[in-house]
PDB file of N, CA and C in Angstrom:
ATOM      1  N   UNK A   1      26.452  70.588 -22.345  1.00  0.00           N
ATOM      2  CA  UNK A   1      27.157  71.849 -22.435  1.00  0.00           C
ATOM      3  C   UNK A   1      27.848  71.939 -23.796  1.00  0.00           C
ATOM      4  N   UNK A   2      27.984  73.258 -24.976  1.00  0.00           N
ATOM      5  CA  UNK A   2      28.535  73.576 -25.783  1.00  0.00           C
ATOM      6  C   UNK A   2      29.744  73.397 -25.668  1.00  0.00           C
ATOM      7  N   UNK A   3      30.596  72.517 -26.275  1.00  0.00           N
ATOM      8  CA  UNK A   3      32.077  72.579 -25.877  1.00  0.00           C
ATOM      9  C   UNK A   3      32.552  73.698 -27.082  1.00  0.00           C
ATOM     10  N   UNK A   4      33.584  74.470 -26.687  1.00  0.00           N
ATOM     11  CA  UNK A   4      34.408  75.365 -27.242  1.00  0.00           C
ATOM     12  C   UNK A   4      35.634  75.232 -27.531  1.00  0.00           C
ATOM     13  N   UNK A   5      36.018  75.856 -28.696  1.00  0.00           N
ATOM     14  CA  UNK A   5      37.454  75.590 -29.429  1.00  0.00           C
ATOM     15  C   UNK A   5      38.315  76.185 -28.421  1.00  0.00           C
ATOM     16  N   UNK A   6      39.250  75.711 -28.070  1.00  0.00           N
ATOM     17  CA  UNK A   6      40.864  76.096 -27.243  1.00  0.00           C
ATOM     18  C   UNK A   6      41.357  77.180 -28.015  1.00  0.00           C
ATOM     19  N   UNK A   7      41.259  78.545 -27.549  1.00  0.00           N
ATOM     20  CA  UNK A   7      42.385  79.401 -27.717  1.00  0.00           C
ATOM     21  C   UNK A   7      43.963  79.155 -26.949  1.00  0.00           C
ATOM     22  N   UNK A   8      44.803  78.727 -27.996  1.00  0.00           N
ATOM     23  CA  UNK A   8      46.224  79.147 -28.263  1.00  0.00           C
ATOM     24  C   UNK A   8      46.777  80.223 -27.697  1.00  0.00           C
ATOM     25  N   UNK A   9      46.381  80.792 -29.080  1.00  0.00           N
ATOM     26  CA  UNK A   9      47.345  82.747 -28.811  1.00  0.00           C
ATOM     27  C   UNK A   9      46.581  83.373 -29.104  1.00  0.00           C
ATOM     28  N   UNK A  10      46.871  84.507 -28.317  1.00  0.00           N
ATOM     29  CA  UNK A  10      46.173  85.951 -28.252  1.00  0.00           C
ATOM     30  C   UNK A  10      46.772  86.980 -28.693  1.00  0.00           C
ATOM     31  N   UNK A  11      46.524  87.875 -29.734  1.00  0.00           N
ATOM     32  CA  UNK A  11      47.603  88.822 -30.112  1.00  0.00           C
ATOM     33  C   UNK A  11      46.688  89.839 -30.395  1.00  0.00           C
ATOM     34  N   UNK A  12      47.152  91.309 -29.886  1.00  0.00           N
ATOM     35  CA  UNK A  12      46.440  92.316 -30.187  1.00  0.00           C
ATOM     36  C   UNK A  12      47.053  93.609 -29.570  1.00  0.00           C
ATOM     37  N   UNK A  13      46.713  94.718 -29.987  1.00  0.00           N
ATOM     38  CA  UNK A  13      47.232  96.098 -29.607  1.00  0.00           C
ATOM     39  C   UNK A  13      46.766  96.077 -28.031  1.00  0.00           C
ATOM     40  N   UNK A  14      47.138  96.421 -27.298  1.00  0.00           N
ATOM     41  CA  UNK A  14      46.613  96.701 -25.580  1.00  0.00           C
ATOM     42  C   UNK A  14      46.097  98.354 -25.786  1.00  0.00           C
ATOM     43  N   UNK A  15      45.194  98.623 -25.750  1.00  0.00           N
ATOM     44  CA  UNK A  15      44.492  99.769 -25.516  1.00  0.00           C
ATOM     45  C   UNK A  15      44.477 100.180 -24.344  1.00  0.00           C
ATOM     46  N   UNK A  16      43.776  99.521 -23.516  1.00  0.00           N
ATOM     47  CA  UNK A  16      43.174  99.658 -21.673  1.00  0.00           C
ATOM     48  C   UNK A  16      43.440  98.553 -20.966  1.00  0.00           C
ATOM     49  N   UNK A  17      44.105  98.889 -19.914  1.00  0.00           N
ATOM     50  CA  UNK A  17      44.016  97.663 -18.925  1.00  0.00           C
ATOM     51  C   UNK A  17      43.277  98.455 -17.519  1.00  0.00           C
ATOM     52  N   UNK A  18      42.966  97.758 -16.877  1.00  0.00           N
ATOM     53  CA  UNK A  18      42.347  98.108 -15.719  1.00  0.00           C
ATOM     54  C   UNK A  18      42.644  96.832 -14.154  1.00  0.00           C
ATOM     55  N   UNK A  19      43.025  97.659 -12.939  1.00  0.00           N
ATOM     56  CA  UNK A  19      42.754  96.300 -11.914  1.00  0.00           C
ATOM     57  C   UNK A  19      41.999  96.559 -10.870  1.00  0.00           C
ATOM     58  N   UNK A  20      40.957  96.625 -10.389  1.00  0.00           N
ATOM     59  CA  UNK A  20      39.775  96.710  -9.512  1.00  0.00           C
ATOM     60  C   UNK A  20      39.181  96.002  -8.644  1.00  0.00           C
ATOM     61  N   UNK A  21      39.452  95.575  -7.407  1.00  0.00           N
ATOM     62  CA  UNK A  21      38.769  94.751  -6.732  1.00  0.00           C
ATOM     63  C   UNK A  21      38.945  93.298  -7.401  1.00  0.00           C
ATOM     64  N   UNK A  22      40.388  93.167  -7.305  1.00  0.00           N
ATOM     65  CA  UNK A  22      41.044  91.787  -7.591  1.00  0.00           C
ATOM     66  C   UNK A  22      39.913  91.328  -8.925  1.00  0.00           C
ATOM     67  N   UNK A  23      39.853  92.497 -10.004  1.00  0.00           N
ATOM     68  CA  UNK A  23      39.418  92.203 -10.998  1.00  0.00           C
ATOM     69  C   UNK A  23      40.111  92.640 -12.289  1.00  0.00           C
ATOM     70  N   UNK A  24      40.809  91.734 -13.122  1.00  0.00           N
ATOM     71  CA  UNK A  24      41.582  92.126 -14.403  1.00  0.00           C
ATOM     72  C   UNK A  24      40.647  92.846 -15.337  1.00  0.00           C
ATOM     73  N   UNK A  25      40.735  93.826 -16.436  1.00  0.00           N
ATOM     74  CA  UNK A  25      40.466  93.950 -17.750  1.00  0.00           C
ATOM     75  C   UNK A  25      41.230  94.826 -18.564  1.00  0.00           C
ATOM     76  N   UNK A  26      41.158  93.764 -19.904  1.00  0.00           N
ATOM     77  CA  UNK A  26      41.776  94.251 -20.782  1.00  0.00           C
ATOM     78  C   UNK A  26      40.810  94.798 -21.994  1.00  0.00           C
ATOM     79  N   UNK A  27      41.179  95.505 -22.748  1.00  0.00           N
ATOM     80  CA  UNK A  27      40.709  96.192 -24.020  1.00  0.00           C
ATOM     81  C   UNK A  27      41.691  95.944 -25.052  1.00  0.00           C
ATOM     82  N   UNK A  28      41.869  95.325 -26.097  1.00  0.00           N
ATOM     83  CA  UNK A  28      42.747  94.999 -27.138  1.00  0.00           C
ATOM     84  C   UNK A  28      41.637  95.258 -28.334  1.00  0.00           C
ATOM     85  N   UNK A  29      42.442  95.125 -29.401  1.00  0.00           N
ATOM     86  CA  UNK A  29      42.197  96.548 -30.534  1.00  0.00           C
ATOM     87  C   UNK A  29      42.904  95.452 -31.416  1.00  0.00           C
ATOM     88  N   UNK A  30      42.575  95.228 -32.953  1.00  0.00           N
ATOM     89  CA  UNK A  30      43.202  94.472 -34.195  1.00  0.00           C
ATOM     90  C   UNK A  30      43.329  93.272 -33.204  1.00  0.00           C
ATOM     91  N   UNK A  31      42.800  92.409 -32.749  1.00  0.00           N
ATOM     92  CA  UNK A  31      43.119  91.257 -32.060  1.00  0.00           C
ATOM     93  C   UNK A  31      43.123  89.931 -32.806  1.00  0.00           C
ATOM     94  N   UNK A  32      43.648  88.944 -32.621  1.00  0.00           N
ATOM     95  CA  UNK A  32      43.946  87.547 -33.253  1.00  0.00           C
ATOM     96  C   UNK A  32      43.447  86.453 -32.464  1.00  0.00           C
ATOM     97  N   UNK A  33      43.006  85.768 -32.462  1.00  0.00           N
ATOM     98  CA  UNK A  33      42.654  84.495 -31.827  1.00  0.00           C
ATOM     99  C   UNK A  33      43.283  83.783 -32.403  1.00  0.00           C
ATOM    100  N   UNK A  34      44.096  82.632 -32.247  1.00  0.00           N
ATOM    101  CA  UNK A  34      44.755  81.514 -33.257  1.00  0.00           C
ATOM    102  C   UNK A  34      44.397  80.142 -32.334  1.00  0.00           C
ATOM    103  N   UNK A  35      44.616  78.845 -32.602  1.00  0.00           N
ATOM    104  CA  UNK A  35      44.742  77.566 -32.404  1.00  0.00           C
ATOM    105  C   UNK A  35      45.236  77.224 -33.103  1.00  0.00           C
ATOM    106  N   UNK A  36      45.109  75.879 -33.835  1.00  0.00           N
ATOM    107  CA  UNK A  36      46.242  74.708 -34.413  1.00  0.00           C
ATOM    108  C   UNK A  36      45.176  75.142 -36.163  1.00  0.00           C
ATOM    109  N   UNK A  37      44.079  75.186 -35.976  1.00  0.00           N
ATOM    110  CA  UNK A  37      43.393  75.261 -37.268  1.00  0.00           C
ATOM    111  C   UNK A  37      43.139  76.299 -37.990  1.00  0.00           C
ATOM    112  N   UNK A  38      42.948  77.246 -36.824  1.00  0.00           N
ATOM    113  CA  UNK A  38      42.179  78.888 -37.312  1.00  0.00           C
ATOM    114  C   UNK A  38      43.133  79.432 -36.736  1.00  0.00           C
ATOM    115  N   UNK A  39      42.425  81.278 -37.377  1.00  0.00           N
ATOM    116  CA  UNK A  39      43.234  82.445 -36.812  1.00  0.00           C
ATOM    117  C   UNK A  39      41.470  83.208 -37.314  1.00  0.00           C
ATOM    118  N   UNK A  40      41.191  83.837 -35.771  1.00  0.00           N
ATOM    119  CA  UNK A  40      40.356  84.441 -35.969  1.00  0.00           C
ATOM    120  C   UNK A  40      40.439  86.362 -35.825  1.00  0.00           C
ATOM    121  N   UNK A  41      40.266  87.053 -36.780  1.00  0.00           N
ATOM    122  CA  UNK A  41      40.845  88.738 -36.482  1.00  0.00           C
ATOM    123  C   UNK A  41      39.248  89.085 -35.868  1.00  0.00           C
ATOM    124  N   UNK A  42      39.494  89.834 -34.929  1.00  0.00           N
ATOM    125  CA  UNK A  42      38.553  90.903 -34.246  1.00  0.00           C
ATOM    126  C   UNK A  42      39.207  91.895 -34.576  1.00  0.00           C
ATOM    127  N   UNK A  43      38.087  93.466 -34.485  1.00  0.00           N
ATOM    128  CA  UNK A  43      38.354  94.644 -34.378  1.00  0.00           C
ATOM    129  C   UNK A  43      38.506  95.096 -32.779  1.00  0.00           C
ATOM    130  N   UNK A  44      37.667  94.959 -31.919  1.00  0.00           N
ATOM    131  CA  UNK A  44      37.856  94.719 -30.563  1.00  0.00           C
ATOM    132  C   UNK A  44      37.302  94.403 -29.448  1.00  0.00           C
ATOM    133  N   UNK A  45      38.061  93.375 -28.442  1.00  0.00           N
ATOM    134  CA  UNK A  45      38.183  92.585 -27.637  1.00  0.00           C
ATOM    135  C   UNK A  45      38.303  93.288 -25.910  1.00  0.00           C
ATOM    136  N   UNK A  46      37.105  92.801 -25.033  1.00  0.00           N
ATOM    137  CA  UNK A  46      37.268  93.029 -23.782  1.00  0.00           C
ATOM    138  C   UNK A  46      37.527  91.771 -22.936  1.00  0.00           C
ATOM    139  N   UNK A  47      38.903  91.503 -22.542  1.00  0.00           N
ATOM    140  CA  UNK A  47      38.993  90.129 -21.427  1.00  0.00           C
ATOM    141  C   UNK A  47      38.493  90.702 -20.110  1.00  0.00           C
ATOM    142  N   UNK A  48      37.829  89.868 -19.383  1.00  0.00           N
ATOM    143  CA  UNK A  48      37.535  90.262 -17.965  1.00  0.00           C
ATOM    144  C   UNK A  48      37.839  89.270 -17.305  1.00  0.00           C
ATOM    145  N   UNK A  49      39.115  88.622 -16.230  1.00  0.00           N
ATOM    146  CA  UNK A  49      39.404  87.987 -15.322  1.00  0.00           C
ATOM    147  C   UNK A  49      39.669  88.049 -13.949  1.00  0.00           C
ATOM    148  N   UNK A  50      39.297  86.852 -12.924  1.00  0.00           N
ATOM    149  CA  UNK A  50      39.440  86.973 -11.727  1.00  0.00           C
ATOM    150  C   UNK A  50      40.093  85.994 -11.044  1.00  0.00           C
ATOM    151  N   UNK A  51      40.620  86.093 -10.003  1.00  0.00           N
ATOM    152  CA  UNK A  51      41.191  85.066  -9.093  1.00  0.00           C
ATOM    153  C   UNK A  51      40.216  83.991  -9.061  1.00  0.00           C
ATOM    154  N   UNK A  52      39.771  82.902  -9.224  1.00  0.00           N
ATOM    155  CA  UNK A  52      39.153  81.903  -9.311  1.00  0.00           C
ATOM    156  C   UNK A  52      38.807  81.449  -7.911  1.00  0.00           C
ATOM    157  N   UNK A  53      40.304  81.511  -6.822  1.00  0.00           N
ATOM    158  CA  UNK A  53      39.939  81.383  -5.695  1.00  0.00           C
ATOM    159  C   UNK A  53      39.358  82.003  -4.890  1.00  0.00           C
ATOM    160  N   UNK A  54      38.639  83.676  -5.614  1.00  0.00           N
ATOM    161  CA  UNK A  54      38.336  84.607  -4.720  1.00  0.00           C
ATOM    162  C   UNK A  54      36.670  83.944  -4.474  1.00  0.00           C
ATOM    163  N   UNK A  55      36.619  83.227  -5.471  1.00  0.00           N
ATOM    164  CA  UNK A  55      35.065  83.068  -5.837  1.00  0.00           C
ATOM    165  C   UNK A  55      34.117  81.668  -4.953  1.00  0.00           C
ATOM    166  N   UNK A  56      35.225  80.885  -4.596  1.00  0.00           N
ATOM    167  CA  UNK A  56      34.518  79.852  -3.539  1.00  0.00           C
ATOM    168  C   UNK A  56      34.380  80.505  -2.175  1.00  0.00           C
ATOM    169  N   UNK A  57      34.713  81.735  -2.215  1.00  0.00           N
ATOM    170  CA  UNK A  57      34.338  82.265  -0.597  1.00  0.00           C
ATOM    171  C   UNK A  57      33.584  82.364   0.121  1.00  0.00           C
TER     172      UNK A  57
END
């Protein structure tokens, strides 16, 4: 498996949020990714999260 760099912090304008069927999303706009090494800028960013426990059901 590809291992991936650890996002830190998240920084960005909140455009849209949405909650749907115990489903998060966000829309952020000028966004930042940072860790200990980098800072990465996006123009824009969709998070999509869920209860983790909804999913062994």
């Amino acid at each position: 498996m590809e291992q991936r760099p650890k996002v830190e912090e998240v920084l960005g304008h909140l455009h849209t949020y949405r909650f749907c069927d115990n489903v998060w999303t966000f829309i952020l706009t000028d966004a930042q990714f940072k860790n200990e090494e980098t800072t990465e800028q996006v123009g824009k960013v969709k998070i999509v999260a869920c209860d983790s426990k909804l999913l062994t059901q």
